[in-house]
Protein backbone atom coordinates (compact mmCIF):
# COMPACT_ATOMS: atom_id res chain seq x y z
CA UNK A 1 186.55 234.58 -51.59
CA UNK A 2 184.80 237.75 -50.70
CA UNK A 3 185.18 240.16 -47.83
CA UNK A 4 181.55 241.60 -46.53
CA UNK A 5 182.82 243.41 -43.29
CA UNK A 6 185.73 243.06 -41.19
CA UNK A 7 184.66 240.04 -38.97
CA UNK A 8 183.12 237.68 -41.48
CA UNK A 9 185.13 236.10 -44.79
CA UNK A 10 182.92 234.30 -47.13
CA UNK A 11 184.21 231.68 -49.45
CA UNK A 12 183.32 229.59 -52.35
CA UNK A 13 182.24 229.90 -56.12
CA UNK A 14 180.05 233.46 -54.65
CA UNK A 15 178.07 235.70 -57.32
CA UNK A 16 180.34 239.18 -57.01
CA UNK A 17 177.07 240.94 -57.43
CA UNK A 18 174.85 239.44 -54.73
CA UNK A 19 177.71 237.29 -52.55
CA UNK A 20 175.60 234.13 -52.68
CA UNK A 21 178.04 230.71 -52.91
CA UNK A 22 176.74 228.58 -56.11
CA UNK A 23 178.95 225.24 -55.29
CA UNK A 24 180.74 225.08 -58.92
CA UNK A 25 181.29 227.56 -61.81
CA UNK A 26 178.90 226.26 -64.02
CA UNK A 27 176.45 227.00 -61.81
CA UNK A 28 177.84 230.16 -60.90
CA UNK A 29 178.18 231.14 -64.76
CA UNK A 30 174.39 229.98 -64.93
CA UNK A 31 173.21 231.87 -62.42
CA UNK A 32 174.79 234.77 -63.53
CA UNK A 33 173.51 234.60 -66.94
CA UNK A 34 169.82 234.64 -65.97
CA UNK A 35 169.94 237.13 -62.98
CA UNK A 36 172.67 239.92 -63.93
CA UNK A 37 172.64 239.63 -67.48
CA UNK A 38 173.30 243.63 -67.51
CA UNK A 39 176.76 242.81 -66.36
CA UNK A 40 178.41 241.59 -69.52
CA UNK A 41 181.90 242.68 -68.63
CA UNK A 42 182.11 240.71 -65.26
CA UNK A 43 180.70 237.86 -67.04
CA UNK A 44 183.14 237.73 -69.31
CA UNK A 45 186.20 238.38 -67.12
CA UNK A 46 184.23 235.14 -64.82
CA UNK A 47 184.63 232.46 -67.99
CA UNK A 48 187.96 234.11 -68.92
CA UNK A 49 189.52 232.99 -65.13
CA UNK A 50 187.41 229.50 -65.77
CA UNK A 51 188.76 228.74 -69.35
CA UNK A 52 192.66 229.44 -68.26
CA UNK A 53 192.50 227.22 -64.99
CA UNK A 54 190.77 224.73 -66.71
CA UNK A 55 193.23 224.91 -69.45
CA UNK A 56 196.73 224.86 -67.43
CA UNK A 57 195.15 221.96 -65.64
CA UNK A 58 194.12 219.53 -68.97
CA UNK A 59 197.08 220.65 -70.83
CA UNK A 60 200.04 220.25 -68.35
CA UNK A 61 203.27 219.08 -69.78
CA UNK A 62 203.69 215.49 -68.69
CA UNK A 63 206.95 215.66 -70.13
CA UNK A 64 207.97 218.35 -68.00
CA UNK A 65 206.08 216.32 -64.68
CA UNK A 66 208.08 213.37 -65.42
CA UNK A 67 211.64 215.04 -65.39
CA UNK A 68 210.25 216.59 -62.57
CA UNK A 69 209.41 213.25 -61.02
CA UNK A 70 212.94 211.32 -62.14
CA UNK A 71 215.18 214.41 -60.33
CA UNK A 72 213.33 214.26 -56.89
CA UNK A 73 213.58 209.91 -57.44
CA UNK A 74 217.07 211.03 -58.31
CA UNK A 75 217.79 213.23 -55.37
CA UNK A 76 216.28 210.87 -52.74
CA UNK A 77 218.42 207.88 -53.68
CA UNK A 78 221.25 210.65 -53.02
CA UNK A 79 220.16 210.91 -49.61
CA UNK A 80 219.09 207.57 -48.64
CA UNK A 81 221.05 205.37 -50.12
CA UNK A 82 219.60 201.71 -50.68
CA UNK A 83 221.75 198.76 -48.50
CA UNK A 84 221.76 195.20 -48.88
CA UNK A 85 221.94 194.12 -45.58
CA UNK A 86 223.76 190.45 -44.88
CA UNK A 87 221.95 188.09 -42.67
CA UNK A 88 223.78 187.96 -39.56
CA UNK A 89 222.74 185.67 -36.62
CA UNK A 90 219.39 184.25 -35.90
CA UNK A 91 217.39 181.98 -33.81
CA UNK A 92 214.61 180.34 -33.56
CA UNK A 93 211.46 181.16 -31.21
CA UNK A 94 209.24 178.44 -32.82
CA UNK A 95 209.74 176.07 -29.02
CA UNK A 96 209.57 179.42 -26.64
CA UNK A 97 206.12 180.04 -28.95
CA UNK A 98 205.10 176.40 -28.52
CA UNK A 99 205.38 176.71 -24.71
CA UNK A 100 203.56 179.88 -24.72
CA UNK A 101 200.80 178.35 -26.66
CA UNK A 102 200.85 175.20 -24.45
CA UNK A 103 200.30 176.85 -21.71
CA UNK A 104 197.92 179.65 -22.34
CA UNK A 105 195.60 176.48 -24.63
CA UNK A 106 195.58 174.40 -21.79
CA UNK A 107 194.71 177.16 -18.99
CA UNK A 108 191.28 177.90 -22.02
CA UNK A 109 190.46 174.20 -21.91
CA UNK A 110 190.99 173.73 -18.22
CA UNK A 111 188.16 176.83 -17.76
CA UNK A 112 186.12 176.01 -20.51
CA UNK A 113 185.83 171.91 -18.93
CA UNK A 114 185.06 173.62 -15.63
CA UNK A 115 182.56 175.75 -17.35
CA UNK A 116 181.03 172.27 -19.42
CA UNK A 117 181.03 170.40 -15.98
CA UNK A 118 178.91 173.51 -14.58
CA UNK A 119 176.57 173.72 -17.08
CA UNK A 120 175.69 170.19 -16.99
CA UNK A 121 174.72 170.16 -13.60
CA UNK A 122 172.86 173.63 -14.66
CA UNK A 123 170.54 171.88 -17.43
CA UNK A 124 170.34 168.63 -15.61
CA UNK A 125 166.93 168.49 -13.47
CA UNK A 126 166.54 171.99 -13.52
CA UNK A 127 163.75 173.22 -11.75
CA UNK A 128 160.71 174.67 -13.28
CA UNK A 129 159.57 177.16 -10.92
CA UNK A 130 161.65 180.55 -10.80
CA UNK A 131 162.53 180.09 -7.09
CA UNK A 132 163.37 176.46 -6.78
CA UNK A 133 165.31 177.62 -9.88
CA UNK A 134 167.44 180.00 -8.70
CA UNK A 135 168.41 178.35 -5.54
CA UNK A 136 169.14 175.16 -7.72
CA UNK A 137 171.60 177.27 -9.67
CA UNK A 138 173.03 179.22 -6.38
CA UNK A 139 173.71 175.67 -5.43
CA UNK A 140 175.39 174.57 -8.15
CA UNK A 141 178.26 177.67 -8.50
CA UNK A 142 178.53 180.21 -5.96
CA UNK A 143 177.40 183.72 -6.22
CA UNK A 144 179.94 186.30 -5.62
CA UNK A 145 178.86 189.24 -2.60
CA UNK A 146 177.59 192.37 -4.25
CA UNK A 147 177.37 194.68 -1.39
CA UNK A 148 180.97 196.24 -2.08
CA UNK A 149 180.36 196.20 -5.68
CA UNK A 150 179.48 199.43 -6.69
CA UNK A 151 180.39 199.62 -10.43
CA UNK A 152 179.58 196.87 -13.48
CA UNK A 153 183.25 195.75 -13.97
CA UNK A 154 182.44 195.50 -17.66
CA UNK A 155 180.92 198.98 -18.70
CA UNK A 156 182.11 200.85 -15.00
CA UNK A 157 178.54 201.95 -14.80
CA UNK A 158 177.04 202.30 -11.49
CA UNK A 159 174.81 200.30 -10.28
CA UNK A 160 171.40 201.85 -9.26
CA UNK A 161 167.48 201.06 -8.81
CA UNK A 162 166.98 200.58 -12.42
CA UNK A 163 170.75 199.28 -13.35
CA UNK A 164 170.49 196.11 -11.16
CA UNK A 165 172.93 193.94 -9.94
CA UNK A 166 173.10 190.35 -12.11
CA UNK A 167 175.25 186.93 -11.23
CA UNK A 168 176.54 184.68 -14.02
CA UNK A 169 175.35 181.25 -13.95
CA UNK A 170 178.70 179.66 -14.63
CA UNK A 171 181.49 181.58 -12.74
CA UNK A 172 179.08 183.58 -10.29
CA UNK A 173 180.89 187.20 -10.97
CA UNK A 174 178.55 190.15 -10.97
CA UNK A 175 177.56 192.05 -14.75
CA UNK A 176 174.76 194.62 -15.17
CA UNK A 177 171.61 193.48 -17.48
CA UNK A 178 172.74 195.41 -20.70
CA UNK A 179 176.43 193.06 -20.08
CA UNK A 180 174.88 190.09 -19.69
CA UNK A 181 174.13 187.55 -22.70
CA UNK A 182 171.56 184.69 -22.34
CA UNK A 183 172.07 181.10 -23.76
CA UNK A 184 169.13 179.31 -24.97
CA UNK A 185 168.37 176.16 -22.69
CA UNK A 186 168.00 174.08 -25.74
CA UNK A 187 171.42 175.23 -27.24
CA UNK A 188 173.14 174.68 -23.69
CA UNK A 189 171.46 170.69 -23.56
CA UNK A 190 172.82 170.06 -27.04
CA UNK A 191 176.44 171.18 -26.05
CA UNK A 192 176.32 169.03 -22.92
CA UNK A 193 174.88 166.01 -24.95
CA UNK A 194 175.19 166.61 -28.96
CA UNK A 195 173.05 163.46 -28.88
CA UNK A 196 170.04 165.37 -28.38
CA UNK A 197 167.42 166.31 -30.58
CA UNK A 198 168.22 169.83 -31.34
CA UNK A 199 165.13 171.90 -31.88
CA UNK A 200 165.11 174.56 -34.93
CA UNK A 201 162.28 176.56 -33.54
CA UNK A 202 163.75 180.80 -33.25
CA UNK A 203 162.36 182.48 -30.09
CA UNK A 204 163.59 185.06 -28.31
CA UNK A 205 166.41 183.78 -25.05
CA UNK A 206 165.03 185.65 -21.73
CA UNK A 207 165.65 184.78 -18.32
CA UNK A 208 162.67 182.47 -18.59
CA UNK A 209 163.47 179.78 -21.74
CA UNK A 210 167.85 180.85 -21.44
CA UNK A 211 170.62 180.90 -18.47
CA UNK A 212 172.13 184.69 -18.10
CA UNK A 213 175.95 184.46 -18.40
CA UNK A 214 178.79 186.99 -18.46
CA UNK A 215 180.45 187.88 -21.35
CA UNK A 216 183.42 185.90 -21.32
CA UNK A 217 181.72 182.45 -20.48
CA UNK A 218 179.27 183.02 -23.20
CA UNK A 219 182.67 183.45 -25.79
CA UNK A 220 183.93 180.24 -24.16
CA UNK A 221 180.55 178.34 -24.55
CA UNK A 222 180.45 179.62 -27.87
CA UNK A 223 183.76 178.39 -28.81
CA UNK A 224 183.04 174.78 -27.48
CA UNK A 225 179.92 174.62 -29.76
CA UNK A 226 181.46 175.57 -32.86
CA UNK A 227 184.13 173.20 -32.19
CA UNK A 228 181.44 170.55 -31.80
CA UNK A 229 179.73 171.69 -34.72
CA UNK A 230 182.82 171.88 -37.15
CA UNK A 231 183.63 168.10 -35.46
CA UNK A 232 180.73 167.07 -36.65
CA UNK A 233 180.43 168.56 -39.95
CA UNK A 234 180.31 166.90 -43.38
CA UNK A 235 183.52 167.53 -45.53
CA UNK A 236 182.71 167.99 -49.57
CA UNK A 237 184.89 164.41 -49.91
CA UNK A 238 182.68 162.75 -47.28
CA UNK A 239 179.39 163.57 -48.51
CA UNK A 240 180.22 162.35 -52.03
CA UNK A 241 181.47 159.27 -50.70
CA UNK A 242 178.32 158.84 -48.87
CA UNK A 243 176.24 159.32 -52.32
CA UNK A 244 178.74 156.72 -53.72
CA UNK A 245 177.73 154.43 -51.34
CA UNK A 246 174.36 155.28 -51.59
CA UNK A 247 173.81 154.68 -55.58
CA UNK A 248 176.24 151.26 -54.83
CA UNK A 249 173.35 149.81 -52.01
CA UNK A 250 170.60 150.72 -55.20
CA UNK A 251 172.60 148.91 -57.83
CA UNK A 252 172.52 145.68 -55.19
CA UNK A 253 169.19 144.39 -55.78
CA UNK A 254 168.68 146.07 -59.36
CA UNK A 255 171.31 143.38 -60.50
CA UNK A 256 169.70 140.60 -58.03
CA UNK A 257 165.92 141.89 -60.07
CA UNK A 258 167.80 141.77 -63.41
CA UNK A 259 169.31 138.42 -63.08
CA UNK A 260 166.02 137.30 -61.60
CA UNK A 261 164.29 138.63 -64.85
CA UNK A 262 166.37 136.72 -67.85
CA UNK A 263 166.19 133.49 -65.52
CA UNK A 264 162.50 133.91 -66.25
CA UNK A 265 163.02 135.10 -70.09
CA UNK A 266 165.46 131.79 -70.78
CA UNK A 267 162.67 129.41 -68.97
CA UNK A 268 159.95 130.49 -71.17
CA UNK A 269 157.75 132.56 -68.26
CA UNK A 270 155.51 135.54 -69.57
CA UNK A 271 155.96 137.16 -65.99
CA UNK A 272 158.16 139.93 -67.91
CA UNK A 273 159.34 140.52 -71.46
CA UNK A 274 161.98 142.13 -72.87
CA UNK A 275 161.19 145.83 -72.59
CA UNK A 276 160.94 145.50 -68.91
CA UNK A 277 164.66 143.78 -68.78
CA UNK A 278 166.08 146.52 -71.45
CA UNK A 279 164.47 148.59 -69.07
CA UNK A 280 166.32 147.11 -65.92
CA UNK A 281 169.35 147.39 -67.48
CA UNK A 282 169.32 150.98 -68.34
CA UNK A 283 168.51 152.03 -64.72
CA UNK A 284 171.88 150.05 -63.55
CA UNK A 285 173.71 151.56 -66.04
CA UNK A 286 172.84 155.17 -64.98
CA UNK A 287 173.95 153.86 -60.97
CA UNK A 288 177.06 153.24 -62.78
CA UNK A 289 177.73 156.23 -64.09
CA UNK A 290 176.78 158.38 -60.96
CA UNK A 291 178.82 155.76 -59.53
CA UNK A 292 182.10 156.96 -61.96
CA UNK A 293 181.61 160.07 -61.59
CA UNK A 294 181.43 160.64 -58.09
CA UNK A 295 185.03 158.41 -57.92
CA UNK A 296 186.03 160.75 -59.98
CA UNK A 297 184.95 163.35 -58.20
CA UNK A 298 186.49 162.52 -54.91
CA UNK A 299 190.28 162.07 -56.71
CA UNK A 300 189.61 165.36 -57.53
CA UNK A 301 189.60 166.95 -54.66
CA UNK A 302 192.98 168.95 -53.52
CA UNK A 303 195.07 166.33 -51.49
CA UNK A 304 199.01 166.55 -51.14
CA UNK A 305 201.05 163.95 -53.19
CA UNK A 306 201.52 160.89 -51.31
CA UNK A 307 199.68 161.91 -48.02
CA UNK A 308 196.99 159.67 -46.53
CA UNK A 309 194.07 161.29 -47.81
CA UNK A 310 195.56 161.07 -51.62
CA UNK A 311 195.83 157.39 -51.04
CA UNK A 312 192.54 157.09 -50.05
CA UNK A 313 191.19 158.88 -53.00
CA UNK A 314 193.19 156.98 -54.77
CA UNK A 315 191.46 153.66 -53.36
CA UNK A 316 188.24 154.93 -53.53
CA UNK A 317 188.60 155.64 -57.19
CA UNK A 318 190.10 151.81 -57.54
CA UNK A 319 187.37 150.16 -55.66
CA UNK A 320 184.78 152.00 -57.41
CA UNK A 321 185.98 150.79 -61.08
CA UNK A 322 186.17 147.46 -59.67
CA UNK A 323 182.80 147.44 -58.48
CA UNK A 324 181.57 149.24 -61.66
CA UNK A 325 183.47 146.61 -63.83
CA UNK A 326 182.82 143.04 -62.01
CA UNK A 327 179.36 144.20 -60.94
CA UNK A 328 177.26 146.39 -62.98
CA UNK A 329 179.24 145.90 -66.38
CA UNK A 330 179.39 142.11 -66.45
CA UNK A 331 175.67 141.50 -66.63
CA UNK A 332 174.53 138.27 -68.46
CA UNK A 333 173.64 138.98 -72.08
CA UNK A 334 169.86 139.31 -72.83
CA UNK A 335 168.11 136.32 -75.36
CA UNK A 336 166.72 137.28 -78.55
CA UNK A 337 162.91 137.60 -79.57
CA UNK A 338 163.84 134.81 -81.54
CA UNK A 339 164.79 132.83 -78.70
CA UNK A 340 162.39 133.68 -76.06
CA UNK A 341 159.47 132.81 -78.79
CA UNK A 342 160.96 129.20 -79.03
CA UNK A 343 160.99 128.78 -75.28
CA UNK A 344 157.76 129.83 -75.28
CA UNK A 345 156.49 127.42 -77.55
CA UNK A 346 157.94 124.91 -76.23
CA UNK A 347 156.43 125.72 -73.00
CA UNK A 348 153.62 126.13 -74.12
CA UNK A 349 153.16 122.50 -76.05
CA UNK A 350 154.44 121.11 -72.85
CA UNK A 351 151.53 122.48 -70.61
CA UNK A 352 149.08 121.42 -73.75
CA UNK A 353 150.58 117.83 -72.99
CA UNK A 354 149.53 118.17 -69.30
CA UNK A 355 146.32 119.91 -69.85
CA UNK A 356 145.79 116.93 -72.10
CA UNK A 357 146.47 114.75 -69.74
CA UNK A 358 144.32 116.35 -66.84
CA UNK A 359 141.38 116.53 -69.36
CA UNK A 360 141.71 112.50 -69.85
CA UNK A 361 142.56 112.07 -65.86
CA UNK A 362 139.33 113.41 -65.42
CA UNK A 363 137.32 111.39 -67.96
CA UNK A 364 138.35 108.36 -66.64
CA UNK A 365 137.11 109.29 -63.02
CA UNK A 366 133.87 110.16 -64.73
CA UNK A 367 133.74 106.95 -66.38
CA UNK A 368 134.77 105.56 -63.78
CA UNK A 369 132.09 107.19 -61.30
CA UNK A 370 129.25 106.96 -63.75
CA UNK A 371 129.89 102.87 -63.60
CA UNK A 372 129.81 102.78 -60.01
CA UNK A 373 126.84 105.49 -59.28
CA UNK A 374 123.62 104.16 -60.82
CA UNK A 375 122.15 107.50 -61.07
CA UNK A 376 123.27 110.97 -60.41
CA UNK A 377 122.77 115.22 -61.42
CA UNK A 378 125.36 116.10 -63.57
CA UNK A 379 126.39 120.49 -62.12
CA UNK A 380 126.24 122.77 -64.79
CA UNK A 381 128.68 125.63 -65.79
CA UNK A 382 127.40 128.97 -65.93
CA UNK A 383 125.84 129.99 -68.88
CA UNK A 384 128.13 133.19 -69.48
CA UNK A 385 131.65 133.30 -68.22
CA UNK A 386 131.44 137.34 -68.24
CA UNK A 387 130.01 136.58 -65.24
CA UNK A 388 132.88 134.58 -63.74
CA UNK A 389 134.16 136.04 -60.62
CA UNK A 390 137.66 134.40 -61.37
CA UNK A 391 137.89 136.71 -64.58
CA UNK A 392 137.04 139.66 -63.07
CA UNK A 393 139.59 139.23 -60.25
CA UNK A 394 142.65 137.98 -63.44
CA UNK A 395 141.23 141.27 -65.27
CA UNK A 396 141.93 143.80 -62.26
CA UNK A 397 145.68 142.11 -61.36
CA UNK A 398 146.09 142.64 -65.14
CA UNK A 399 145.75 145.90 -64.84
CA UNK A 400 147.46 146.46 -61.82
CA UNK A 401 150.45 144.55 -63.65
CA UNK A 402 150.36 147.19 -66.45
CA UNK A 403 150.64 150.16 -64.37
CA UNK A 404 153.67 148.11 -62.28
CA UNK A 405 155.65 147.43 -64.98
CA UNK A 406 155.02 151.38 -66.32
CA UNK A 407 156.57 152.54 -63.26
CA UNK A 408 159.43 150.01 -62.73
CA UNK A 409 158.01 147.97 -59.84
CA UNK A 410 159.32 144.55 -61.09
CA UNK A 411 159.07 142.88 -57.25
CA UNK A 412 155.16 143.71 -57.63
CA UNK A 413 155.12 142.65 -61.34
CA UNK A 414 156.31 139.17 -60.03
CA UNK A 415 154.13 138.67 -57.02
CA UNK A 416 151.04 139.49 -59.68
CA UNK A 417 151.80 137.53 -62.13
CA UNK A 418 152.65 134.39 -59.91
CA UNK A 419 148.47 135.52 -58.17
CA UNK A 420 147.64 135.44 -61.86
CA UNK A 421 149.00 131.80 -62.25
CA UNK A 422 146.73 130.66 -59.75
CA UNK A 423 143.99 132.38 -60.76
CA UNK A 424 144.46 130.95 -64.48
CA UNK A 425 145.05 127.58 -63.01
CA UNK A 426 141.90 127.50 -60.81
CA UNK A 427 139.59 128.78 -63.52
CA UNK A 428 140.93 125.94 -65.55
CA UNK A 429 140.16 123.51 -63.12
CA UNK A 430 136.80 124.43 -62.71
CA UNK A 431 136.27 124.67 -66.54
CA UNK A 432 137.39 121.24 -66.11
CA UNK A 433 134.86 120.06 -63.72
CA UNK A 434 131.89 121.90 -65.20
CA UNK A 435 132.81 119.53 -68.69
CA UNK A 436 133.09 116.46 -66.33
């Protein structure tokens, strides 16, 4: 601190040569070493007065703080000594605070209904032009009479030629424009009917696309919504359960397909082989482990012991490893290569027999026809059977057979195979006909 005339006091880290306040001593000591290095005896006297403070103030005695610290703990238990006070009598205000809360809930839901039942008829066929509009809403709640209104009773602003007077749409009481709040037309139609699409698009709410409403209907509207919406909301159990579910309807018809697929393995059909059923399989047993582990999931979840929603974790997790088990575990047991080769073969012998059978069928109609006609052109077969169209049509649902089975599509991998039957069959039949 430094003393330049009698009316001003200057203080700070200041240079005692030209009075200008540096902030900290290092700067100060700085500043003095490069601009008044003449003055070697000040500067020295400067770190002198730096070194001791900063000395008494690292090296204190904690030793000597503490005692200090234990006598004045000491002294003030002295003078205010500690009581253990004995619980005398008590009551309890938990019905008075009941009735209080009764009363002052169902006053808020009484005015926010009112409020609901006002805002429907608001939304409902409202008008599109601005004047049919505003007497539609003047007709629906009553506007309050401005003319002795002089201040905004929320902001006690007065009201002048650019500070207009505004009504609220749902009680009618009178607000300035920077009190009023504006509730988006779309909103207000989705908390009259939350069966309406609700629309996602942001805009900005104006008198035009919103309905202008005083502060304290707008926190009442608010608080309905958010009701709504935490009504409606999705707990962390729920949803899980719903994914349950939704892996359990997949694992339905992947058992029907599988089943569906070793009938045709154990009868001998080449419609699929065994790589496509190993294949089934595996996809039903990942269902049933998303299956298990979402049950496992939902017991999980916090619940108190023996309350309603325990139990019903507990059930859920039940009924889940009873599905799993009877199900998706107990599959029928897939043949061997071995096995399927010999129903093959036999299979295959038996349509030999009936091709053989067919092929004499038709030479005795030929015989037969070639006794009774006396003469007669024998048709043909084509000369190449590249050039078949019947082929060319088994070639394509081939390949569209290949790509099915690559991607799991066993439904279309049947309904191809059983065209390629018929294909196969009617390209035998005419082979048949072209030797007759």
């Amino acid at each position: 601190m430094a003393a330049t005339n009698d009316e001003e006091i200057l203080e700070g880290f200041l240079c005692p040569i030209c009075k200008a306040d540096l902030k900290s001593a290092t700067q100060l000591t700085s500043h003095f070493e490069s601009l008044h290095q003449e003055e070697q005896d000040v500067l020295k006297s400067l770190k002198d007065i730096f070194g001791k403070a900063k000395k008494v103030i690292l090296n204190a005695d904690d030793t000597q703080l503490k005692e200090t610290f234990d006598r004045a703990l000491k002294n003030s238990q002295e003078y205010y000594p500690y009581e253990e006070q004995t619980i005398g009598v008590s009551r309890s205000c938990t019905d008075y605070f009941k009735a209080v809360r009764s009363a002052r809930l169902e006053r808020y839901a009484t005015e926010t209904n009112k409020l609901l039942i006002r805002l429907d008829k608001l939304v409902c066929n409202m008008p599109s032009e601005p004047n049919q509009r505003k007497q539609h809403e003047q007709e629906v709640v009553p506007w309050l009479d401005g003319t002795s209104v002089k201040l905004c009773p929320n902001c006690a602003k007065a009201f002048t030629l650019t500070r207009r007077k505004h009504h609220c749409r749902l009680c009618g009481s009178i607000q300035c424009h920077d009190c009023s709040v504006f509730l988006d037309l779309n909103v207000a139609r989705t908390i009259v009917d939350p069966s309406a699409p609700q629309t996602s698009q942001e805009h900005e709410v104006n008198e035009k696309n919103g309905l202008r409403l005083c502060e304290h209907c707008y926190k009442l509207i608010e608080l309905r919504k958010q009701v709504q919406e935490n009504r409606n909301a999705k707990t962390a159990l729920m949803t899980a359960y719903e994914q349950m579910r939704s892996l359990m309807d997949q694992a339905k018809p992947a058992v029907a397909m599988y089943e569906k697929m070793c009938q045709s393995l154990f009868d001998g059909e080449t419609t699929y082989n065994l790589s496509d059923v190993n294949a089934m399989r595996g996809r039903i047993g990942k269902l049933a482990e998303g299956i298990d582990l979402l049950s496992k999931q939902i017991t999980s979840f916090p619940a108190e012991p023996n309350t309603r929603q325990a139990k019903v974790q507990e059930h859920i997790r039940q009924a889940a490893a009873i599905y799993i088990k009877e199900q998706l575990l107990s599959l029928r047991k897939l043949p061997t290569e071995a096995q399927i080769e010999e129903v093959r073969r036999e299979r295959y012998e038996r349509a030999q027999k009936q091709i053989q059978l067919e092929r004499e069928r038709v030479e005795t109609e030929r015989e037969w026809r070639s006794e009774v006609e006396s003469s007669g052109s024998r048709v043909s077969g084509p000369d190449h059977d590249d050039d078949n169209p019947l082929l060319e049509q088994m070639n394509i649902i081939r390949a569209y057979i290949k790509e099915a089975r690559k991607e799991l599509r066993f439904e279309e991998v049947a309904i191809l195979e059983a065209n390629l039957k018929e294909l196969k069959k009617e390209y035998q039949l005419q082979m048949l006909s072209y030797k007759s």
